[in-house]
Protein backbone atom coordinates (compact mmCIF):
# COMPACT_ATOMS: atom_id res chain seq x y z
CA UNK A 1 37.46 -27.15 18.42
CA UNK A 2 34.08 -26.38 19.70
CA UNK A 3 35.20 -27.97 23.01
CA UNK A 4 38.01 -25.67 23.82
CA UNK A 5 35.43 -22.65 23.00
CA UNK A 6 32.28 -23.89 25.06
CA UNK A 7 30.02 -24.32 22.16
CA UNK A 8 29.45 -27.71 23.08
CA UNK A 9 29.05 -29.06 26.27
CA UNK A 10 30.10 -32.00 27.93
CA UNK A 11 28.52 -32.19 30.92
CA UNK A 12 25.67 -34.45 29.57
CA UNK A 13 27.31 -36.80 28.97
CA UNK A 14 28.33 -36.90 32.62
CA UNK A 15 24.76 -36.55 33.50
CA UNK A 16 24.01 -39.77 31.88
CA UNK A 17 27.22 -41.91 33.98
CA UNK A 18 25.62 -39.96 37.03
CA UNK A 19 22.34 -41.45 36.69
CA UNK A 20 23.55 -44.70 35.86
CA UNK A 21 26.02 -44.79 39.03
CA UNK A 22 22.78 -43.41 41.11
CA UNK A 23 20.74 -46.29 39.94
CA UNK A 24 23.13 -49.04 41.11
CA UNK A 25 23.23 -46.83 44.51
CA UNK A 26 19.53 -46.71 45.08
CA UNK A 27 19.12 -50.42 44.10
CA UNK A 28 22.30 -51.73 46.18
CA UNK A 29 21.10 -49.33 49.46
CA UNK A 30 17.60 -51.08 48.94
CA UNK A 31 19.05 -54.59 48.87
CA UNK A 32 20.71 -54.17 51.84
CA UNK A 33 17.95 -52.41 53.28
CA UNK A 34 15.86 -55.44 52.54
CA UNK A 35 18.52 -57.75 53.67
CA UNK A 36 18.83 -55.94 57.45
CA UNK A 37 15.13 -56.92 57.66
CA UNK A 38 13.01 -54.42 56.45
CA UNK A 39 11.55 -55.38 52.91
CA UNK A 40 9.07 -52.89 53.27
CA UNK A 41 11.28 -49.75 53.50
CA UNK A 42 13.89 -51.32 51.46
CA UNK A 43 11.23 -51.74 48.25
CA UNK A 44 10.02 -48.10 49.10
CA UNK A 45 13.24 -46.73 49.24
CA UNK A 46 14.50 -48.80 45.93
CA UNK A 47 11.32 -47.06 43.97
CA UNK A 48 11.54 -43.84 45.63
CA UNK A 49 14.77 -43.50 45.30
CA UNK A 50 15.12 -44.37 41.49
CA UNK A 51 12.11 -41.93 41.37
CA UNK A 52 14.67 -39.22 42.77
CA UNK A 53 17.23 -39.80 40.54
CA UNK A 54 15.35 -40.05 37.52
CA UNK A 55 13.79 -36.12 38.45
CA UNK A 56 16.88 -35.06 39.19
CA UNK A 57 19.16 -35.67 36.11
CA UNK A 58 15.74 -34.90 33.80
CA UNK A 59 16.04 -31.06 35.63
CA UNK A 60 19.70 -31.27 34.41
CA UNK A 61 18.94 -32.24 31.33
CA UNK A 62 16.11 -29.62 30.87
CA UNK A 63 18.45 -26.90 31.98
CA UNK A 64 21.36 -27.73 29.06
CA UNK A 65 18.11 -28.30 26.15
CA UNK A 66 16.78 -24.88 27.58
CA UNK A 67 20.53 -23.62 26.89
CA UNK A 68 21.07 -25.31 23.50
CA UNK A 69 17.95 -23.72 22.43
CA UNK A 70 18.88 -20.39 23.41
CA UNK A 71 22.04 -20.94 21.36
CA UNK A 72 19.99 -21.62 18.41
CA UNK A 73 17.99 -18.62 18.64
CA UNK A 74 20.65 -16.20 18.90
CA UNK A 75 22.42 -17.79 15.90
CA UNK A 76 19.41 -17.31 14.45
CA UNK A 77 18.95 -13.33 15.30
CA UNK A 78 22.23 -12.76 14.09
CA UNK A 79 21.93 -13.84 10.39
């Protein structure tokens, strides 16, 4: 029931098929990156770009623990 209500969110779960789906983007750009001729830029851009993803999905991550956490308190407060 709590998912009809918004008490629990769903979106991290997303999150996680996100990252997952960026991971196999950043490695397949690299490859072919690599493969046009430029291993350089290709292995930069394959451990950059994992580096990127990574960040960016912890930030989301953060966010909805910073919001679960809020939850709890004001459960708390109210009792």
């Amino acid at each position: 029931m709590g998912l009809f209500t918004f008490d629990r969110m769903i979106t991290p779960v997303f999150i996680h098929v996100i990252y997952w789906i960026g991971i196999i983007a950043v490695v397949l750009a690299g490859i072919g990156t690599i493969r046009e001729g430029s291993p350089i830029r290709g292995t930069l851009g394959i451990i950059m770009g994992l580096i990127v993803v990574r960040v960016g999905c912890e930030v989301l991550i953060v966010l909805f623990r910073i919001n679960d956490n809020l939850a709890a308190i004001r459960a708390g407060k109210g009792r």
